[in-house]
Structure formats: C-alpha cells, structure tokens
C-alpha atoms as a PDB file:
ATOM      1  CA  UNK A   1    -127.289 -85.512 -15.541  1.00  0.00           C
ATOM      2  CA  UNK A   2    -124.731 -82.715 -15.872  1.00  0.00           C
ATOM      3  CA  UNK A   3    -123.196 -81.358 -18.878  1.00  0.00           C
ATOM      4  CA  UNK A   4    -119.838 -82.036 -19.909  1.00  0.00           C
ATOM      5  CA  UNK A   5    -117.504 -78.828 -18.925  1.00  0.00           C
ATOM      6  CA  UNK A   6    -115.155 -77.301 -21.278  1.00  0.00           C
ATOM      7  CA  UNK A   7    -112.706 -79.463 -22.929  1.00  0.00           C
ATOM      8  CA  UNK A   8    -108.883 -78.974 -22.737  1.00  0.00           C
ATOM      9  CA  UNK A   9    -106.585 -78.163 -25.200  1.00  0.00           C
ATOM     10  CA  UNK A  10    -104.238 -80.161 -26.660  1.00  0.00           C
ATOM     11  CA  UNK A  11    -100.543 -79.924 -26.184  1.00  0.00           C
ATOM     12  CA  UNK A  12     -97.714 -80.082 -23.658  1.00  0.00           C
ATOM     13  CA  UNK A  13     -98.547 -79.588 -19.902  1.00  0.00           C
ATOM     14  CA  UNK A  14     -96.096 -79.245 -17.406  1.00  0.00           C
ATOM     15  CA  UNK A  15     -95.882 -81.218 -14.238  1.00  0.00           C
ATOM     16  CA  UNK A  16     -98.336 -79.335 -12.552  1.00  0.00           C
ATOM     17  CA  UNK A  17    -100.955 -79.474 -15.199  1.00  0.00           C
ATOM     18  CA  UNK A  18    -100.108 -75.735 -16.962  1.00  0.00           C
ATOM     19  CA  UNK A  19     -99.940 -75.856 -20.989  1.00  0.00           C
ATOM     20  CA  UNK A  20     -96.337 -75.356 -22.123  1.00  0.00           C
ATOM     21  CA  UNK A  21     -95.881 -72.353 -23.886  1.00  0.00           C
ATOM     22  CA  UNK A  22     -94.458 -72.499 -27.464  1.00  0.00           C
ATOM     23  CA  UNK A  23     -93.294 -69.490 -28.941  1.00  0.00           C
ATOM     24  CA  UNK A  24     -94.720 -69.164 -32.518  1.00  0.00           C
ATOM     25  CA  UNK A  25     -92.525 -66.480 -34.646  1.00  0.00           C
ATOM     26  CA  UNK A  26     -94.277 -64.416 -37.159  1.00  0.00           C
ATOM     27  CA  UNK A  27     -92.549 -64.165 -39.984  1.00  0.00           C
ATOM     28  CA  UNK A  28     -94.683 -61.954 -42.219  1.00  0.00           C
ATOM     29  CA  UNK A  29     -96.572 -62.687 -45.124  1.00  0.00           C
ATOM     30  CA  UNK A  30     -95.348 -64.195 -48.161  1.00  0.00           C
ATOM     31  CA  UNK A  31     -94.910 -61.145 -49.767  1.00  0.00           C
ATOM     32  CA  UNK A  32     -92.212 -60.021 -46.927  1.00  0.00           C
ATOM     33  CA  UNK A  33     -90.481 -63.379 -46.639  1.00  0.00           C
ATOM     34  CA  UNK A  34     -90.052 -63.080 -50.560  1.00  0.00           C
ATOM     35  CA  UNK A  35     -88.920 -59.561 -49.789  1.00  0.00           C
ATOM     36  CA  UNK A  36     -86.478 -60.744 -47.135  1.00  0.00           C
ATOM     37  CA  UNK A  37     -85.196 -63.687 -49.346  1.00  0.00           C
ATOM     38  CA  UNK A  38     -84.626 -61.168 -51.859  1.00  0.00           C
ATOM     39  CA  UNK A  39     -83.337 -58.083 -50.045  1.00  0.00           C
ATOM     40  CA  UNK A  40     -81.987 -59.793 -46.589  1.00  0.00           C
ATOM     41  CA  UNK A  41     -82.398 -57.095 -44.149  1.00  0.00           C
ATOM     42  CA  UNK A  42     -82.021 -54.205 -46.298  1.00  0.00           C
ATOM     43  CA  UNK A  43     -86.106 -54.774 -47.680  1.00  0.00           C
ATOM     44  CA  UNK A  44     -87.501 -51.804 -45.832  1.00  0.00           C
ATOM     45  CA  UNK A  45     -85.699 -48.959 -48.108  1.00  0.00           C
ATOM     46  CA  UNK A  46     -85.360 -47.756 -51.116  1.00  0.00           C
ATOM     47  CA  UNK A  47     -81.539 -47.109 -50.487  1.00  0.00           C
ATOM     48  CA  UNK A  48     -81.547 -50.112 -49.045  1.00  0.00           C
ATOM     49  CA  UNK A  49     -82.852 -52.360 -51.993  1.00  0.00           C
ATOM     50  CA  UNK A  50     -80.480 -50.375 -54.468  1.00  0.00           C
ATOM     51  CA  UNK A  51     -77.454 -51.247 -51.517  1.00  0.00           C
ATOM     52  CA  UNK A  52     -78.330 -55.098 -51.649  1.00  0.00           C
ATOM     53  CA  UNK A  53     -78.906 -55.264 -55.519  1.00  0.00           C
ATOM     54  CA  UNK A  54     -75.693 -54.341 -56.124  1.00  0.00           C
ATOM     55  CA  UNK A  55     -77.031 -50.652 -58.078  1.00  0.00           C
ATOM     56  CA  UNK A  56     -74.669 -48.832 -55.774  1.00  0.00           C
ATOM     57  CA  UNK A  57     -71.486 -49.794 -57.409  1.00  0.00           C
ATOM     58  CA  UNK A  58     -69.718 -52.793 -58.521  1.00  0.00           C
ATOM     59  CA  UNK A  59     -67.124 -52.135 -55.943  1.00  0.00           C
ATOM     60  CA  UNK A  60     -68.368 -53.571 -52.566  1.00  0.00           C
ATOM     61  CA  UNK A  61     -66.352 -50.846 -50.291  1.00  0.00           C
ATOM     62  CA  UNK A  62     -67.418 -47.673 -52.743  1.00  0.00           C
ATOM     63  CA  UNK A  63     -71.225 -49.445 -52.220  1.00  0.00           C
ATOM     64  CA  UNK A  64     -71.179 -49.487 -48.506  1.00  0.00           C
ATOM     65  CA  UNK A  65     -69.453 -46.108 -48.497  1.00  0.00           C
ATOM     66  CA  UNK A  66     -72.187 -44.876 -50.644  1.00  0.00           C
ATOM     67  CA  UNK A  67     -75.724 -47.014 -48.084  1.00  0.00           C
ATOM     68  CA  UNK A  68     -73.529 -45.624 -44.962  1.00  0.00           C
ATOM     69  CA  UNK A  69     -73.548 -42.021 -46.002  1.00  0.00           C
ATOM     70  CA  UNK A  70     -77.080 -41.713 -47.460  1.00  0.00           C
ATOM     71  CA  UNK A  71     -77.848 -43.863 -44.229  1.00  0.00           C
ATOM     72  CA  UNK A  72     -76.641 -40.926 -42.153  1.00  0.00           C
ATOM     73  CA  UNK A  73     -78.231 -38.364 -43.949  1.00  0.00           C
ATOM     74  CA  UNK A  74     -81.491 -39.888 -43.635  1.00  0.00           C
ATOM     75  CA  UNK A  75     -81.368 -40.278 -39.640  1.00  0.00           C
ATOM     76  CA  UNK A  76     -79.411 -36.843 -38.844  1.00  0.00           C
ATOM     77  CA  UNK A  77     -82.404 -35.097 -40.935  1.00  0.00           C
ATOM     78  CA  UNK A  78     -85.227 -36.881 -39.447  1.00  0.00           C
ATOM     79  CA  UNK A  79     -83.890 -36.184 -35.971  1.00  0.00           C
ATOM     80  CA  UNK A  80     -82.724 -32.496 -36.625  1.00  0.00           C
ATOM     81  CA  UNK A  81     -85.699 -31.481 -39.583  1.00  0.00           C
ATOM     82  CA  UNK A  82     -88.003 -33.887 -38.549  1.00  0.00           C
ATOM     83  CA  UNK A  83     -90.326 -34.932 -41.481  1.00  0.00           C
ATOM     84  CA  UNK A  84     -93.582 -36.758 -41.348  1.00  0.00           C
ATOM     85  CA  UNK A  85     -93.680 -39.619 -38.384  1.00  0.00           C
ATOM     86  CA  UNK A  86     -97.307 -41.790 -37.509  1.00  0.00           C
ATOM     87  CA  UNK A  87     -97.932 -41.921 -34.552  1.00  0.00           C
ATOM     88  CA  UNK A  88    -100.912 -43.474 -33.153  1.00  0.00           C
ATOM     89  CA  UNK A  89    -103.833 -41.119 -31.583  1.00  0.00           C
ATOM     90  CA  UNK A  90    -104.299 -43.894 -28.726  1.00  0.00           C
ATOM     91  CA  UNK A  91    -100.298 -43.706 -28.253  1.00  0.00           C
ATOM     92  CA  UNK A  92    -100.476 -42.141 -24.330  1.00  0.00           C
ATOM     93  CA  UNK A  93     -96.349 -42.407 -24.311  1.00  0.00           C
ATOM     94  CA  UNK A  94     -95.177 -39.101 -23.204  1.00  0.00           C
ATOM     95  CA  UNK A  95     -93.755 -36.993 -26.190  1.00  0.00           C
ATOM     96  CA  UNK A  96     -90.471 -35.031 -25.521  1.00  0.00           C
ATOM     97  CA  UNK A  97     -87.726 -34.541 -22.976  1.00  0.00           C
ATOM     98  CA  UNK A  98     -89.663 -32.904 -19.978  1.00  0.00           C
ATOM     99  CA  UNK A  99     -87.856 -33.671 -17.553  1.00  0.00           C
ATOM    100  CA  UNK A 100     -84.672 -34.181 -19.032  1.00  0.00           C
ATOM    101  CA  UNK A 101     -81.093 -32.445 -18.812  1.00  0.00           C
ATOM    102  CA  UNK A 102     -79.553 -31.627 -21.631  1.00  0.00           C
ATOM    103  CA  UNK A 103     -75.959 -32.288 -21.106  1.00  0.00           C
ATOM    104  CA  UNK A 104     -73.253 -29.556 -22.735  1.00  0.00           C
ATOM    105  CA  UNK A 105     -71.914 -32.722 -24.943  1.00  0.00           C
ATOM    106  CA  UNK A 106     -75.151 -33.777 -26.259  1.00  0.00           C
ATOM    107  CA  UNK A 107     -75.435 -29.988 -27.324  1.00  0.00           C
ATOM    108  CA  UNK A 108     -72.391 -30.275 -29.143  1.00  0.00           C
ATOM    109  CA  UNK A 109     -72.975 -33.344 -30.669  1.00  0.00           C
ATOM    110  CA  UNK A 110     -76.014 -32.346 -32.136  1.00  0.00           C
ATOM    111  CA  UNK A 111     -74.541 -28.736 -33.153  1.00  0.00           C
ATOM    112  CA  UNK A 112     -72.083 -30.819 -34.817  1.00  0.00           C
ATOM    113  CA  UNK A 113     -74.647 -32.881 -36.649  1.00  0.00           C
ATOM    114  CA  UNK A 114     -76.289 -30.282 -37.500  1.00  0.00           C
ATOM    115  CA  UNK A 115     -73.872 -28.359 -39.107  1.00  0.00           C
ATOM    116  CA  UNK A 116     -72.902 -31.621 -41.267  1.00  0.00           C
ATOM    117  CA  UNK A 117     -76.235 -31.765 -42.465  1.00  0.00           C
ATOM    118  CA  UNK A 118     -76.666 -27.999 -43.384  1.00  0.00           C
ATOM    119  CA  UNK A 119     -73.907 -28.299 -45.269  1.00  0.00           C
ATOM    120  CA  UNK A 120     -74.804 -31.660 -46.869  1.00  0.00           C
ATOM    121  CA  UNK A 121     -77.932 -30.005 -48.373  1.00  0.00           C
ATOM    122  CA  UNK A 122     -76.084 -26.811 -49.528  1.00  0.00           C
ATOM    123  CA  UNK A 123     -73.737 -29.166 -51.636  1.00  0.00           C
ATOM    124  CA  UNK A 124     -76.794 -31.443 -52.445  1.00  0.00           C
ATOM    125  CA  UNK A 125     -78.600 -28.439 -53.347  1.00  0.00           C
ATOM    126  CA  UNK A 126     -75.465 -26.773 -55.393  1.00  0.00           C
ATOM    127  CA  UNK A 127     -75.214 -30.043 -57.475  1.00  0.00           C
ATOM    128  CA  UNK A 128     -78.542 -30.342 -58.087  1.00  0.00           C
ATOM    129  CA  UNK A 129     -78.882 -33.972 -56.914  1.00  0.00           C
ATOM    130  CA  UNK A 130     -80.937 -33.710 -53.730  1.00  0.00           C
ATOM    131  CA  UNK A 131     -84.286 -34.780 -55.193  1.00  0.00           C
ATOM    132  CA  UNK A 132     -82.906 -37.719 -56.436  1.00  0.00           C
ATOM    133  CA  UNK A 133     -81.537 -38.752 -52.971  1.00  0.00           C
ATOM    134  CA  UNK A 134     -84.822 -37.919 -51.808  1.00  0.00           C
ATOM    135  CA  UNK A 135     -86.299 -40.440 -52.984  1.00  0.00           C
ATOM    136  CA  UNK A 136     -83.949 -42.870 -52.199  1.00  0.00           C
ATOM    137  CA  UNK A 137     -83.853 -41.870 -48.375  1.00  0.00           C
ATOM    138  CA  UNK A 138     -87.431 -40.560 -47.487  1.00  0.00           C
ATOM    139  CA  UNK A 139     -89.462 -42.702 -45.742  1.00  0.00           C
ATOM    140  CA  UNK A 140     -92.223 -42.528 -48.496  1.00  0.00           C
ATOM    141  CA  UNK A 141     -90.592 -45.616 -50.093  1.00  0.00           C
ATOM    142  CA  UNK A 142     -90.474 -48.190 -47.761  1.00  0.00           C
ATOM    143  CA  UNK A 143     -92.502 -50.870 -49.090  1.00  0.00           C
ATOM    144  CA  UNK A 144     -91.863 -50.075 -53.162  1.00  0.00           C
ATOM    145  CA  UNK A 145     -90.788 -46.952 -55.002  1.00  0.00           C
ATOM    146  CA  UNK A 146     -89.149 -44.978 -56.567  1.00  0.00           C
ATOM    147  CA  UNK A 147     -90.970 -45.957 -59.818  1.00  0.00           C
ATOM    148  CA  UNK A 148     -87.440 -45.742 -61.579  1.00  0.00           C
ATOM    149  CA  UNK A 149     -85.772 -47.844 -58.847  1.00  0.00           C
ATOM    150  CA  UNK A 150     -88.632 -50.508 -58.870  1.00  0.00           C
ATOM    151  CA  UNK A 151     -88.221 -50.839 -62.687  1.00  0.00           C
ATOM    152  CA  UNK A 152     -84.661 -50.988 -62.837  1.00  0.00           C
ATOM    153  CA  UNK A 153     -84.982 -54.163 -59.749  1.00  0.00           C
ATOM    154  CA  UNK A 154     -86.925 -55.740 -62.231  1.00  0.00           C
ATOM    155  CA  UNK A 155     -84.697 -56.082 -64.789  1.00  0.00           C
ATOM    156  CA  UNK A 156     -85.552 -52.703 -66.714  1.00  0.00           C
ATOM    157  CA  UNK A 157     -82.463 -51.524 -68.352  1.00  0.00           C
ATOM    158  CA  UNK A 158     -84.389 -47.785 -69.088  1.00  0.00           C
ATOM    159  CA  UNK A 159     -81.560 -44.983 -70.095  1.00  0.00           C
ATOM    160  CA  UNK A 160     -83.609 -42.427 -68.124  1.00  0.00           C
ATOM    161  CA  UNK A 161     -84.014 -44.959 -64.730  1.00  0.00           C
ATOM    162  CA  UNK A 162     -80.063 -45.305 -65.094  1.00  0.00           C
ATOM    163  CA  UNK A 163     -79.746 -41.366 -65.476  1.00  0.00           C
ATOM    164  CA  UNK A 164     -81.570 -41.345 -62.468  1.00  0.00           C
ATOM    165  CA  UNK A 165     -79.591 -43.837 -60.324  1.00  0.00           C
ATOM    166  CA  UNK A 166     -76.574 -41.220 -61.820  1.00  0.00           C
ATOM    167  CA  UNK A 167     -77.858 -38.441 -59.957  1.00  0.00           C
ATOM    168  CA  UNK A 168     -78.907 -40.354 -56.927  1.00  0.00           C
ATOM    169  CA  UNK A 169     -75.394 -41.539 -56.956  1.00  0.00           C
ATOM    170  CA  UNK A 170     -73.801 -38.399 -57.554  1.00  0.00           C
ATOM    171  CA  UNK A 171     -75.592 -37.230 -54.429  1.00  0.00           C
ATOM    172  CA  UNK A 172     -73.948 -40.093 -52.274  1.00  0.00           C
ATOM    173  CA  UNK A 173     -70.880 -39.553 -53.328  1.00  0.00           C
ATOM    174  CA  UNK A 174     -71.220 -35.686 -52.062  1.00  0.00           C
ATOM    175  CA  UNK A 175     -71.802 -37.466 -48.632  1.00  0.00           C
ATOM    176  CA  UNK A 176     -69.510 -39.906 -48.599  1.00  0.00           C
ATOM    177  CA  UNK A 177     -66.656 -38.925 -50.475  1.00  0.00           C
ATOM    178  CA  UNK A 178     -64.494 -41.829 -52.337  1.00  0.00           C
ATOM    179  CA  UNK A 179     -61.671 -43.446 -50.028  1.00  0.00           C
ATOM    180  CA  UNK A 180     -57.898 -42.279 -50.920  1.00  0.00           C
ATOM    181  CA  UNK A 181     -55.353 -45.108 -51.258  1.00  0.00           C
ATOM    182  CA  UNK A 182     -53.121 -44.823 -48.513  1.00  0.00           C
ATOM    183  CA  UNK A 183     -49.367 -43.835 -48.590  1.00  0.00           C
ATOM    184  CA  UNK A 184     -47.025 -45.169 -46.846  1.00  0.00           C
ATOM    185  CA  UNK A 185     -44.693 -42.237 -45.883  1.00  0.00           C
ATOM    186  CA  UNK A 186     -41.768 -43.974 -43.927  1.00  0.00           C
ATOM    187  CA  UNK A 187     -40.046 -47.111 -45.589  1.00  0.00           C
ATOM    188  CA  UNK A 188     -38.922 -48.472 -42.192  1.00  0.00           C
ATOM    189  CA  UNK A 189     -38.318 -47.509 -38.502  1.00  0.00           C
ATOM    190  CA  UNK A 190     -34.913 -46.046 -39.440  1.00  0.00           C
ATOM    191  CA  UNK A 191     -35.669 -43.712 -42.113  1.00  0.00           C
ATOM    192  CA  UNK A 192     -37.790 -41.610 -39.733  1.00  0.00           C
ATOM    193  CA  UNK A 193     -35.474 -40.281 -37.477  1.00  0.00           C
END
C-alpha cells in the first residue's frame, strides 16, 4: 500500500486549481501601531512627535512653519554633510553616480542648497541653539529620545525640558522665520493707475 502524499492547503483556489493569493499587510508590532495611533505618520522623529503633539506651537500655521523648516534642514544636511547612514555589508547596489551627468542646474541647485544650509548653521551656531535642534533632527532619535522630549510627551511639565523645547524652538524659528500679515497696497483697480 502507498503512503498518502502531501496534503493541500486550505484556502481559495482558482479555476485551474492555483491557491488564491491574499495579501496579508504587516502592520508592525503593537508597540508601532500604538506609536502610529498616537503620532499618525509623524512616529519616526523626534521633530516629528513634538510636530504632532502640538509642542511646536499652539498656532497650527507657526507649527507647520516650524516641522517644515527643521524638516529641510535635516534632509539638505544629510545629503550635503552626510552623517552616519547603515547600510548593509551584503547590500551589492552600486554606491554613487558613476555613470551619471551632472547637469549645470542640478549644480546650481545644490550650490544653492548648500549655501542655505551654511548659513543656517552660522545663525544656528551664532544663537547658540544648534544642539538643541540636533537632537530634534538627527537621526539618533527615531524610535525615542531626546530624554527631555520623551518626558515632556509623557506628561512631564519639567522647567528645564520646557527650557529646552525654548531653544529647540528658537532654532526653528531661525529657519523658518514667522509669516508677515499681508498688506493690501491698492484699495481697488482704480486707485493704481
């Protein structure tokens, strides 16, 4: 007598026999589905966090003035500085532009950039703020951290975390500068002529 062969799975076949293929989405642990509750898609930074908390300002323009800038700052000076990236030793993906062309606008736009960011720092650095942005923007403190910023989600109400959420916001506002109310400079059609 011959054994039984292998046994088929269960599920949804198509007409030709074939399973059907479900898609199953992974949607993280608990800990990152709380996170995402929480934090909606600003979890992943520490700027981030502060931006969705509502630590940023009570105004909701100032605060996204305020994410966008220290946003910006964070991606021109990983691409122009660089800073500390993993990457994978088995990662075989070629690394640079080889065979690229540069193109003359891309040059500009990145001399541009870079300029923006040079200064950035000199004012961060003339302030005396830039270590507090630090920590907001480096990628050190994705998951939790700063230890000030972490408190002060919890409920903390620390006078030396809120000093330092002062100087972290005194740093965005040197990169992204308040908005002035507009004027309206001609009454109507008529009066400019």
């Amino acid at each position: 007598m011959a054994r039984r062969g292998r046994p088929s799975k269960a599920g949804k076949r198509h007409s030709n026999g074939r399973r059907v293929h479900e898609p199953s989405f992974d949607k993280g642990s608990d800990w990152v589905q709380a996170r995402r509750e929480r934090y909606g898609t600003h979890y992943s930074t520490a700027l981030g966090r502060a931006f969705a908390a509502g630590l940023l300002a009570d105004d909701a323009e100032l605060a996204l003035d305020r994410y966008q800038g220290g946003k910006r700052f964070a991606r021109v000076y990983n691409r122009i500085v660089g800073g500390e990236t993993y990457r994978c030793p088995l990662d075989r993906s070629p690394r640079g532009m080889a065979g690229e062309m540069v193109e003359p606008e891309r040059l500009e736009f990145e001399a541009r950039d870079q300029d923006w960011l040079f200064a950035a720092m000199a004012s961060l650095d003339a302030a005396g703020c830039r270590p507090y942005l630090d920590q907001l923007v480096t990628s050190a403190h994705t998951d939790h951290g700063p230890a000030w910023l972490d408190r002060m989600l919890a409920g903390g109400a620390d006078p030396c975390d809120r000093m330092l959420l002062g100087a972290a916001l005194c740093a965005l506002d040197i990169l992204a500068p308040p908005r002035k109310p507009a004027r309206i400079l001609v009454a109507t059609y008529g009066d400019a002529a």
